[in-house]
N, C-alpha and C. Protein backbone atom coordinates (compact mmCIF):
# COMPACT_ATOMS: atom_id res chain seq x y z
N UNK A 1 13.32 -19.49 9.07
CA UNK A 1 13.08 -18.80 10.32
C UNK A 1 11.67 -18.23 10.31
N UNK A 2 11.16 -18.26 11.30
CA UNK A 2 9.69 -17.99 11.75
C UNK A 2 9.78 -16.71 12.04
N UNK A 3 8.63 -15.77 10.95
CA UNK A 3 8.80 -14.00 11.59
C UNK A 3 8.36 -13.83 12.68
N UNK A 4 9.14 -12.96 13.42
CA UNK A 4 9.30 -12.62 14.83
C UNK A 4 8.25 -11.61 14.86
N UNK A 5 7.01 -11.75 15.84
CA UNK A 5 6.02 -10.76 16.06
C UNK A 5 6.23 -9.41 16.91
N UNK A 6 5.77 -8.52 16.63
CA UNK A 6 6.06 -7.23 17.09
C UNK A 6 5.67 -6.95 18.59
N UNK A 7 6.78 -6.74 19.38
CA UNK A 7 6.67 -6.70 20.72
C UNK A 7 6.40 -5.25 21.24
N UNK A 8 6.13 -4.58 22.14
CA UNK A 8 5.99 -3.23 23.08
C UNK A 8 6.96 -3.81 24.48
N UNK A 9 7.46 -2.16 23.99
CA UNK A 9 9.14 -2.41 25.08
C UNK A 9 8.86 -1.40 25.90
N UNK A 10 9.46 -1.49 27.39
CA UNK A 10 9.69 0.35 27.65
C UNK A 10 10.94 0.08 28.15
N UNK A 11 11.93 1.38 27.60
CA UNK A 11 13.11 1.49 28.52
C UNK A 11 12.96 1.62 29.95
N UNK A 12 13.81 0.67 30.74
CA UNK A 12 13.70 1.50 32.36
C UNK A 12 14.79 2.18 32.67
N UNK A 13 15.71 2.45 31.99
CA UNK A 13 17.43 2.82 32.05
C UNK A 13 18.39 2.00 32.42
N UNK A 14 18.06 0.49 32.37
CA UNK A 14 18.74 -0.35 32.27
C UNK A 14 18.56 -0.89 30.68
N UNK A 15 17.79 -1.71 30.90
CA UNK A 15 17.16 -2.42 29.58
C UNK A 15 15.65 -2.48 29.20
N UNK A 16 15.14 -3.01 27.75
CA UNK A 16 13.86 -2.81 27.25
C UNK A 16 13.26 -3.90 28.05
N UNK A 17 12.59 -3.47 28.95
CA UNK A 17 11.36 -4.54 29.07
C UNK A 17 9.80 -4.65 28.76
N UNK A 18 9.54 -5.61 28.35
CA UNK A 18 8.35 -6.08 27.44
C UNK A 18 7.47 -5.10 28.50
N UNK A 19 6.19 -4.97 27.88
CA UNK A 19 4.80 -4.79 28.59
C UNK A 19 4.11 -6.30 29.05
N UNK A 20 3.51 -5.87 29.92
CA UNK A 20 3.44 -7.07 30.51
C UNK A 20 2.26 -8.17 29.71
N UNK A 21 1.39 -7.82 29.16
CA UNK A 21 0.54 -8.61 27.85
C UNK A 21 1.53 -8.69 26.91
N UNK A 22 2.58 -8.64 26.89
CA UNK A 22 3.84 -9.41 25.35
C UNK A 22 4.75 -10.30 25.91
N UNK A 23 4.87 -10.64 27.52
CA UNK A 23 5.79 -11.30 28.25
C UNK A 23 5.73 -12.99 27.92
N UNK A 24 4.47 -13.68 27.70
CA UNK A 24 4.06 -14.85 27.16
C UNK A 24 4.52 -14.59 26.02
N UNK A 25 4.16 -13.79 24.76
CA UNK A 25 5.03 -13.72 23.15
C UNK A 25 6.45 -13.62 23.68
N UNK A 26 6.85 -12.83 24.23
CA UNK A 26 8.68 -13.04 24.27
C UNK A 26 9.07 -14.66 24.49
N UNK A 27 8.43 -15.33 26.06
CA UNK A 27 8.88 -16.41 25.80
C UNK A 27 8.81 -17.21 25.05
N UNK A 28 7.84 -17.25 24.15
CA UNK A 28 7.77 -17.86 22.89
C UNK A 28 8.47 -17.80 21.97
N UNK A 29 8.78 -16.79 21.53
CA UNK A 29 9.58 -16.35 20.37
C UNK A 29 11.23 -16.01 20.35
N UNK A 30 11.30 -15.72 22.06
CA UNK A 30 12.98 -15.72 21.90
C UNK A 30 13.74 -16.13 22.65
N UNK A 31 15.06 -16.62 22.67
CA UNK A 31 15.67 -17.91 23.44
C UNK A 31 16.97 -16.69 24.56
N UNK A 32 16.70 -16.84 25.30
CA UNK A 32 17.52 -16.63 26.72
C UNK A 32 18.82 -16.86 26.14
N UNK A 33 19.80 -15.46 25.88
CA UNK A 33 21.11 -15.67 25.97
C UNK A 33 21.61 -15.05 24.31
N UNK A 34 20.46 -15.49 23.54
CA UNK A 34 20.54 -14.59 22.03
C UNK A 34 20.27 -13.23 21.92
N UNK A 35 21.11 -12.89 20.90
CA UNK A 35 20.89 -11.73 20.63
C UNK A 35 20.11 -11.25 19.50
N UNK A 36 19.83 -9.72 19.71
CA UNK A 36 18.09 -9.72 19.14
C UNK A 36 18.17 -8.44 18.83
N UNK A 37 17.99 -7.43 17.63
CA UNK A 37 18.20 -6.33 17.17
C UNK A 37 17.25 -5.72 17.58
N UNK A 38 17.33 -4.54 17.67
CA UNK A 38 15.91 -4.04 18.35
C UNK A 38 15.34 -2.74 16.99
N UNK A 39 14.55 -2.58 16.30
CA UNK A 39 14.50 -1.32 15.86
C UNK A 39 13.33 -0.87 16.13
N UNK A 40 13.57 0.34 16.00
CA UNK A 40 11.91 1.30 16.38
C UNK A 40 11.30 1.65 15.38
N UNK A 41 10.36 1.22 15.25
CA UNK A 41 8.79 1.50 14.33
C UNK A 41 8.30 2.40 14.87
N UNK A 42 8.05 3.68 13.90
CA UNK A 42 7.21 5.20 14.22
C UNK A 42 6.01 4.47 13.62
N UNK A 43 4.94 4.86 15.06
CA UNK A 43 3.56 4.54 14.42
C UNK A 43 2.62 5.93 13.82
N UNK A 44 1.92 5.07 12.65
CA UNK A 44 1.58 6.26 12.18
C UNK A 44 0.36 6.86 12.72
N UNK A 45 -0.03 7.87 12.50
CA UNK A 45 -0.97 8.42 12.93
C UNK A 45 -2.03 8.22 11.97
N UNK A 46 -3.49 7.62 13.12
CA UNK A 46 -4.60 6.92 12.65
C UNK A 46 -5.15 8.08 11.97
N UNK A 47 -5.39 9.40 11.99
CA UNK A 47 -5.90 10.57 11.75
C UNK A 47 -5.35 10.78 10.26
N UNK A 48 -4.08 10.88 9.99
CA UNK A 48 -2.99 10.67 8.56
C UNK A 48 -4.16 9.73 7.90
N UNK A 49 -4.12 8.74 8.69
CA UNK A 49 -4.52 7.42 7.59
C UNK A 49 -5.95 7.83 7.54
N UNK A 50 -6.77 8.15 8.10
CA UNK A 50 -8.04 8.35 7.59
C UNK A 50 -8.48 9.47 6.61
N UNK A 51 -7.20 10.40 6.97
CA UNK A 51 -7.33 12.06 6.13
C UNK A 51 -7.63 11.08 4.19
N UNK A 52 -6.07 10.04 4.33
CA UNK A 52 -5.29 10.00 3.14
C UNK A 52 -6.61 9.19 2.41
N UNK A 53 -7.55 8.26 2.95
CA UNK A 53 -8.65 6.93 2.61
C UNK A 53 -9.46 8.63 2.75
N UNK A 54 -10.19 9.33 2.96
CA UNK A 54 -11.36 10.61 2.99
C UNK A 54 -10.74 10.65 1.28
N UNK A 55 -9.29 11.25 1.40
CA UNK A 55 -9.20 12.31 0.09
C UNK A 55 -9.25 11.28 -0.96
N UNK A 56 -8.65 10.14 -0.88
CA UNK A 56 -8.97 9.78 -2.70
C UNK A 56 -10.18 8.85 -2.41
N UNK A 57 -11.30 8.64 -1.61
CA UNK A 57 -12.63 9.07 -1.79
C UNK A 57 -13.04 10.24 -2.34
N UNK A 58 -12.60 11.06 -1.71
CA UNK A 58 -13.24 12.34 -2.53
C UNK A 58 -12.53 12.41 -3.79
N UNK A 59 -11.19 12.44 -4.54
CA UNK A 59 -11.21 12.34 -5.57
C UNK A 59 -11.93 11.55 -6.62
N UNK A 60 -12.39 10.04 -6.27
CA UNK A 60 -12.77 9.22 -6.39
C UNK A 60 -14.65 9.78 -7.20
N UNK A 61 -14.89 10.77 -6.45
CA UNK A 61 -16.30 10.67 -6.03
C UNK A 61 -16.58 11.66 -7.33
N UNK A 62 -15.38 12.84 -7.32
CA UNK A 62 -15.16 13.47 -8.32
C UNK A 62 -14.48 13.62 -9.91
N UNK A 63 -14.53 12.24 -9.74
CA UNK A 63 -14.05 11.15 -11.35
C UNK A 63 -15.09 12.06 -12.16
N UNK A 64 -14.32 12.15 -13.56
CA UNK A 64 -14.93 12.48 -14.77
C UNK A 64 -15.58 10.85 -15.10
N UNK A 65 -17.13 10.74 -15.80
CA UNK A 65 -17.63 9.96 -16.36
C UNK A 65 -16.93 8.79 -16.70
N UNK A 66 -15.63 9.54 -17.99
CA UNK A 66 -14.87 8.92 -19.05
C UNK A 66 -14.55 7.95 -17.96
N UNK A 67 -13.93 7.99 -16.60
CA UNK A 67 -12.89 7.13 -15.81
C UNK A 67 -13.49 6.24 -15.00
N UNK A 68 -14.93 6.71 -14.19
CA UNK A 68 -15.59 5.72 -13.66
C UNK A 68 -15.54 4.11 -13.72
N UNK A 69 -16.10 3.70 -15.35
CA UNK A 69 -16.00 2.40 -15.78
C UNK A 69 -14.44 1.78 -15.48
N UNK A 70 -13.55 2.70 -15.50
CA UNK A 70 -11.85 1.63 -15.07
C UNK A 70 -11.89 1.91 -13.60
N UNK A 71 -12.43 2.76 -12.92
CA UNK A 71 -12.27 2.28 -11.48
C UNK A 71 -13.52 2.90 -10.74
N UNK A 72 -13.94 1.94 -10.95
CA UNK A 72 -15.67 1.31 -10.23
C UNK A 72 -15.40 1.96 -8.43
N UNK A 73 -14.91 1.79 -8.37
CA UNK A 73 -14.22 1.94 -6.24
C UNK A 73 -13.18 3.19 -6.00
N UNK A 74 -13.69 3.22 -4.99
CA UNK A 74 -12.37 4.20 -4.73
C UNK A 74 -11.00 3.45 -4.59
N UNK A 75 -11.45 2.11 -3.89
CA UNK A 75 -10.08 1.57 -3.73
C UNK A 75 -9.74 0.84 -5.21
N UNK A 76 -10.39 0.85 -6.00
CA UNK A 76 -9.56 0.54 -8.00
C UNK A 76 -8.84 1.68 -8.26
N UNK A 77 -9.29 3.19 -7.46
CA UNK A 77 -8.40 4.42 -8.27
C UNK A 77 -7.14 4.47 -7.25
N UNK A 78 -7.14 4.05 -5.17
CA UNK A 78 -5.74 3.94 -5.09
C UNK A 78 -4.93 2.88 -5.26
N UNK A 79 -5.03 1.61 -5.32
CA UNK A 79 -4.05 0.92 -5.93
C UNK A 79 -3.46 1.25 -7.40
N UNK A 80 -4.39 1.91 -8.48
CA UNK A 80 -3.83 2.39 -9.72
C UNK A 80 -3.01 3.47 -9.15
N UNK A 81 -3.28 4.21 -8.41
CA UNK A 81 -2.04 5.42 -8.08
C UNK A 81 -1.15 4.76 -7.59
N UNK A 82 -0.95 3.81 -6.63
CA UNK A 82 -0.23 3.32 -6.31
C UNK A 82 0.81 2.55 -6.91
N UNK A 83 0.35 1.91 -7.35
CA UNK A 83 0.91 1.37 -9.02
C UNK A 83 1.58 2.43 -9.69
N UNK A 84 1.39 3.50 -10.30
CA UNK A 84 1.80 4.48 -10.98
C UNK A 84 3.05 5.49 -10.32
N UNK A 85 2.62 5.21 -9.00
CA UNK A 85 3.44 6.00 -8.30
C UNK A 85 4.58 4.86 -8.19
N UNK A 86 4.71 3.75 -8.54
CA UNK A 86 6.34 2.86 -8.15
C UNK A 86 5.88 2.06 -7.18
N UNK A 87 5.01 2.15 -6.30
CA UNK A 87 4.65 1.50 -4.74
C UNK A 87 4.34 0.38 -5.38
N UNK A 88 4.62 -0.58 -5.77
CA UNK A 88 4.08 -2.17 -6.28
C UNK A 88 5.24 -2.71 -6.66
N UNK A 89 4.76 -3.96 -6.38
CA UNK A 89 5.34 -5.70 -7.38
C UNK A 89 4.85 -5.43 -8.39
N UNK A 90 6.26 -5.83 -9.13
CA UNK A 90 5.87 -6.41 -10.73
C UNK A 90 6.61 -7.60 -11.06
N UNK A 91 5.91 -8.52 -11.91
CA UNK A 91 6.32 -9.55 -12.24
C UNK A 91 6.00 -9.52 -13.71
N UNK A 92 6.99 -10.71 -14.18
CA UNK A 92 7.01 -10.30 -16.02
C UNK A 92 7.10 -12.17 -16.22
N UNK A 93 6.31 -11.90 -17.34
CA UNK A 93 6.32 -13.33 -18.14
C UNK A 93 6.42 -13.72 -19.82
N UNK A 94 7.81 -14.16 -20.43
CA UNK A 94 8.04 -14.15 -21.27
C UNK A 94 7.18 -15.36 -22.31
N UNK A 95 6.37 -15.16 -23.09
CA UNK A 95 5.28 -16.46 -24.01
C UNK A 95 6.47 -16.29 -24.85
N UNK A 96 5.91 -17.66 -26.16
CA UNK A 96 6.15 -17.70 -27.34
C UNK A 96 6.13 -16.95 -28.43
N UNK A 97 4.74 -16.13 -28.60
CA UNK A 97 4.40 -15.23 -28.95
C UNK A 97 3.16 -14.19 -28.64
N UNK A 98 3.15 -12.54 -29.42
CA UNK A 98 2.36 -11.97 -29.06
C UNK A 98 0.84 -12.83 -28.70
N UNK A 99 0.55 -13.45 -29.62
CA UNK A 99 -0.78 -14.23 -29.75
C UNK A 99 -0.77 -14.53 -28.36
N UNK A 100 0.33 -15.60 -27.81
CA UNK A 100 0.25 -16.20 -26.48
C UNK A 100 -0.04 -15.19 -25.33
N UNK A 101 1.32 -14.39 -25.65
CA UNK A 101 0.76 -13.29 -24.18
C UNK A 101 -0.99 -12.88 -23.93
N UNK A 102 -1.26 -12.18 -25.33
CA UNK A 102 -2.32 -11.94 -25.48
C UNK A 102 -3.64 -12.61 -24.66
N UNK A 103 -3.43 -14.05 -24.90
CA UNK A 103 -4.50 -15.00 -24.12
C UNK A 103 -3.89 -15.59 -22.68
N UNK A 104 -2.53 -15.84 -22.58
CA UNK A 104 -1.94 -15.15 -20.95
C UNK A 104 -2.54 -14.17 -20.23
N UNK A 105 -2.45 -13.24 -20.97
CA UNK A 105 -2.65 -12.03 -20.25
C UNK A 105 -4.25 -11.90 -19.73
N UNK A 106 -5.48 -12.41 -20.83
CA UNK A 106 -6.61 -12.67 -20.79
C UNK A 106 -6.92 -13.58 -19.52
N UNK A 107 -6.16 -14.55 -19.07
CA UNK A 107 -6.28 -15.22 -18.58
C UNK A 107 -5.72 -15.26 -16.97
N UNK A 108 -5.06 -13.64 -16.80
CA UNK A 108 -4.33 -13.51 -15.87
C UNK A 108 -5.32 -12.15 -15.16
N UNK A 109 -5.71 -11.29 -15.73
CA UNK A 109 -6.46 -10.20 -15.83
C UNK A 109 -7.58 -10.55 -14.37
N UNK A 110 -8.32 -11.72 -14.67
CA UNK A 110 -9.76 -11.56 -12.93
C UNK A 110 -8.61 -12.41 -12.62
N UNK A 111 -7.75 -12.39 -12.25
CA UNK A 111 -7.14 -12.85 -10.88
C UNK A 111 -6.63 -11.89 -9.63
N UNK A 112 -6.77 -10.44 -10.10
CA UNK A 112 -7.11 -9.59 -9.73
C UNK A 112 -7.16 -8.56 -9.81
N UNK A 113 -8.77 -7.71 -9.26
CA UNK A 113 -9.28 -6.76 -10.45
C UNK A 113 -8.45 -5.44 -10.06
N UNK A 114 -7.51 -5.43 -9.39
CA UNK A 114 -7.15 -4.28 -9.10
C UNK A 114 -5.45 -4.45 -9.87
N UNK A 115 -4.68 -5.17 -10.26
CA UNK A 115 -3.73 -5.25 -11.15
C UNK A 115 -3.74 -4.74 -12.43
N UNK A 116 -2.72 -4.28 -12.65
CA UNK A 116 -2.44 -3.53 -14.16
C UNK A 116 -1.54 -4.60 -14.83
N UNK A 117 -2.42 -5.17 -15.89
CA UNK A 117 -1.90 -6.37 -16.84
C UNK A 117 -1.13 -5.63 -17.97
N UNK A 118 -0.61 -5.75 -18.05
CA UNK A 118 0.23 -4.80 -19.51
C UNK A 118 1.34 -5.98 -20.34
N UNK A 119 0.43 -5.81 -22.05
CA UNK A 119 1.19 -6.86 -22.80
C UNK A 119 2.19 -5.81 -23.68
N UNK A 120 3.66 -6.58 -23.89
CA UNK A 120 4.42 -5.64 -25.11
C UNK A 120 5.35 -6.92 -25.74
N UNK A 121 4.86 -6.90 -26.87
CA UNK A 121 5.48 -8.08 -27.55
C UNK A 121 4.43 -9.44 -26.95
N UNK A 122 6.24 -10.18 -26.27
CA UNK A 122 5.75 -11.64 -26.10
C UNK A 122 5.62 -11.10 -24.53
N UNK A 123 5.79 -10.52 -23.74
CA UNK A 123 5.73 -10.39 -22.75
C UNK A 123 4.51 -10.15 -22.10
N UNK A 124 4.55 -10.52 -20.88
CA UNK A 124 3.39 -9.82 -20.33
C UNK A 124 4.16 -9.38 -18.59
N UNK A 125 3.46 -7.99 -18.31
CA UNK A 125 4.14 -7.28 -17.19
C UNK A 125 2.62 -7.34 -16.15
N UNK A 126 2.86 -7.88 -14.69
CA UNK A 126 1.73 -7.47 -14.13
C UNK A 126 2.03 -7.08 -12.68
N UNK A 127 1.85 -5.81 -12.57
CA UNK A 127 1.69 -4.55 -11.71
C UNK A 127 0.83 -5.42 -10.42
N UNK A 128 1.25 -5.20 -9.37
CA UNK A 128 0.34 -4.90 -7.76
C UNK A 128 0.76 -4.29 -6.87
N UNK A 129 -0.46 -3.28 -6.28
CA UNK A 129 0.01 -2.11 -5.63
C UNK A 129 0.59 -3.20 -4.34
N UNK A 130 1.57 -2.03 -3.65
CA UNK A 130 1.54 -3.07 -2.29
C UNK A 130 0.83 -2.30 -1.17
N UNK A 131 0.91 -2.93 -0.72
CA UNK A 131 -0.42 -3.15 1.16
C UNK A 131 0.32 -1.87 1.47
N UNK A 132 -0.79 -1.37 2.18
CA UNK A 132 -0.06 -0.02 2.92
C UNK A 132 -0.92 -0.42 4.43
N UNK A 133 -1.15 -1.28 4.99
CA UNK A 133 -1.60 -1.70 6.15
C UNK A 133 -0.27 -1.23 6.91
N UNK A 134 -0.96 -1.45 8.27
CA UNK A 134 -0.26 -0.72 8.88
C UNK A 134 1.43 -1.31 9.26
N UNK A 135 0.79 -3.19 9.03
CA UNK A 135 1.95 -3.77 9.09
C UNK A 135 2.60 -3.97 8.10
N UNK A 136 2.46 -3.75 7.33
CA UNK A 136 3.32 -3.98 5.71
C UNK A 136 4.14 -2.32 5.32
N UNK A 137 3.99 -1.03 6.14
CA UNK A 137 4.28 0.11 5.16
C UNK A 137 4.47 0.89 6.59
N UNK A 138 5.53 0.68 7.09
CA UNK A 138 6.00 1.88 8.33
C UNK A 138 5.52 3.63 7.83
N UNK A 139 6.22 3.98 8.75
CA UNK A 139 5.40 5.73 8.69
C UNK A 139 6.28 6.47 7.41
N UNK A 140 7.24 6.43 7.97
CA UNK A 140 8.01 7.31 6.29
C UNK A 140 7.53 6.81 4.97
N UNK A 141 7.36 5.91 4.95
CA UNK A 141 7.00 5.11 3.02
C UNK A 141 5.60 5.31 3.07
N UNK A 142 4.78 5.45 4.31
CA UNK A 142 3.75 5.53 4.11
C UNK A 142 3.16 6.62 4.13
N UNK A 143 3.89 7.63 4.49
CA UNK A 143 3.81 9.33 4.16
C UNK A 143 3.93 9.47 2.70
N UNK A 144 5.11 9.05 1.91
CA UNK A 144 6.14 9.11 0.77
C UNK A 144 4.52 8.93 -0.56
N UNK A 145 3.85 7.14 -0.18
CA UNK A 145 3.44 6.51 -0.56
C UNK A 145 1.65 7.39 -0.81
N UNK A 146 1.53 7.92 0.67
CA UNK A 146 0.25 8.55 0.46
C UNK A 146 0.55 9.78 -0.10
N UNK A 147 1.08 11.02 -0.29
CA UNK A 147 1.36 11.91 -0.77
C UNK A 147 1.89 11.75 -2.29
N UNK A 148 2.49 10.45 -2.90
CA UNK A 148 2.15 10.13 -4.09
C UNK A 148 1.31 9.97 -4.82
N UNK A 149 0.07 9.53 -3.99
CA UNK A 149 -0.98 8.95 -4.38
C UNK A 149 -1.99 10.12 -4.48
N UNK A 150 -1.91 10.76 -3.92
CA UNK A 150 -2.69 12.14 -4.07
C UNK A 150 -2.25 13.16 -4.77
N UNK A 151 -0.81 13.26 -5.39
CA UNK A 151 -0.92 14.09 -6.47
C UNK A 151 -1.20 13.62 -7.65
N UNK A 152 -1.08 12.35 -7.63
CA UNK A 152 -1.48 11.31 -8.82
C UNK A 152 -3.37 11.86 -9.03
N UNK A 153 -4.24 11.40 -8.03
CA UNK A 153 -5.47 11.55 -8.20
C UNK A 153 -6.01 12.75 -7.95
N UNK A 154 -5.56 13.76 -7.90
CA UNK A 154 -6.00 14.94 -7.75
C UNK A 154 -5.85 16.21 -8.71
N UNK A 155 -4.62 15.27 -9.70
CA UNK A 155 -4.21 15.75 -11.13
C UNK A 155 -5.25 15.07 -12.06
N UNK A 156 -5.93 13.77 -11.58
CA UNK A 156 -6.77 13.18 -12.39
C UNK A 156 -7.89 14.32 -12.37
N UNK A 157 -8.53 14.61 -11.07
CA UNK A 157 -10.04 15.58 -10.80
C UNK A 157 -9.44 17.11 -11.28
N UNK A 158 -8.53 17.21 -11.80
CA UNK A 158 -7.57 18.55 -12.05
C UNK A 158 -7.70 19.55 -10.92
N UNK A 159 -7.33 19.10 -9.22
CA UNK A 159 -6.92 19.82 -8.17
C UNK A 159 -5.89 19.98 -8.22
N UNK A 160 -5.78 20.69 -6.96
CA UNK A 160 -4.40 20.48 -6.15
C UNK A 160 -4.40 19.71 -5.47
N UNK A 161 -3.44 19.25 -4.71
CA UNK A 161 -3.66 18.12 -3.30
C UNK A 161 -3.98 18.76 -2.49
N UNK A 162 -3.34 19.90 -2.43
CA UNK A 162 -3.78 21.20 -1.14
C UNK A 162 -5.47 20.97 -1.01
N UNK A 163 -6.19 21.04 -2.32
CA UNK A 163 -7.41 21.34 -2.58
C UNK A 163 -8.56 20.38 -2.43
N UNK A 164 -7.79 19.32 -2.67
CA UNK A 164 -8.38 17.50 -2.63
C UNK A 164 -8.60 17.82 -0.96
N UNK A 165 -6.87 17.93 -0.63
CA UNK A 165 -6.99 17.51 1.21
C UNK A 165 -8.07 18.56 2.04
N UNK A 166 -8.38 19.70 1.25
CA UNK A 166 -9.38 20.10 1.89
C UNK A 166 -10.51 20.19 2.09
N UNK A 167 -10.88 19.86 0.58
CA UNK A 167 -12.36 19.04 0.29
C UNK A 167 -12.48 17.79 1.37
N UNK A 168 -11.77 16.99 1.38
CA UNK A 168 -11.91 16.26 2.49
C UNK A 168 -12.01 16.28 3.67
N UNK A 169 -11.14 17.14 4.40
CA UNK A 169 -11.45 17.48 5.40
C UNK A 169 -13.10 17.84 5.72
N UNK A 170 -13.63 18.77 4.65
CA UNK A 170 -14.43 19.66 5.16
C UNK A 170 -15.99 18.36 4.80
N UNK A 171 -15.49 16.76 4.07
CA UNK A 171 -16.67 16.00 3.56
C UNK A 171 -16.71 15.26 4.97
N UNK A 172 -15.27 15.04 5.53
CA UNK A 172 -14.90 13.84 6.87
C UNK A 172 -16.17 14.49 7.72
């Protein structure tokens, strides 16, 4: 089945009808007489999302030396929070032996620089944050997800988040 693209409805107190720029996508996508679940997506607020990208910049900016070299970007330090915080895929791959993982793992590492490669034994475990775009991470997980991520990096600069989010504010 082909994913169904995200439509704009308004109730009239009968039924949802499309906006009128989604009326061509409806007929496309859905067949007269089927039935069709409807759920509501809370959109998030663009202001949230720029506060949350300001503050771990500013944590970012306020890296100790030691940490710089592992995350070059601001965006290398939130996918590692992200990662840390649970928000990611992981996938695991069992070698022959340590030796193997070892050069697995070597070999898995620039495929991308923002993954956490981690060898134990024969295994190898590799971490990716997931997308917090707007279409991949609705508003609750993406509240959950950013407020993880900032006590994560703000324990790194030894703030508070209170203290991060206000530094930011006052850099925005």
């Amino acid at each position: 089945m082909t994913e169904i693209a995200p439509v704009v409805f308004t109730w009239d107190g009968d039924a949802m009808v499309p906006l009128d720029r989604f009326r061509g996508l409806c007929d496309r996508q859905f067949v007269v007489g089927e039935t069709y679940q409807l759920v509501v997506n809370e959109s998030r607020s663009a202001v949230s999302h720029k506060h949350y990208f300001a503050s771990v910049n500013e944590a970012w900016e306020n890296l100790g030396e030691d940490l710089t070299v592992q995350f070059p970007t601001s965006e290398h330090l939130r996918k590692h929070a992200l990662i840390k915080a649970g928000y990611c895929d992981k996938r695991s791959v069992v070698c022959a032996s340590k030796a193997e993982a070892l050069r697995v793992a070597a070999f898995i590492r620039p495929m991308d620089e923002y993954a956490i490669v981690a060898v134990s034994e024969a295994t190898i475990t590799v971490y990716t944050a997931k997308s917090q775009s707007m279409r991949a991470m609705g508003k609750q997980v993406f509240q959950e997800s950013k407020q993880a991520v900032l006590d994560i990096v703000s324990g790194m600069i030894g703030v508070s988040p209170a203290a991060l989010s206000a530094n930011a504010r006052r850099a925005a």
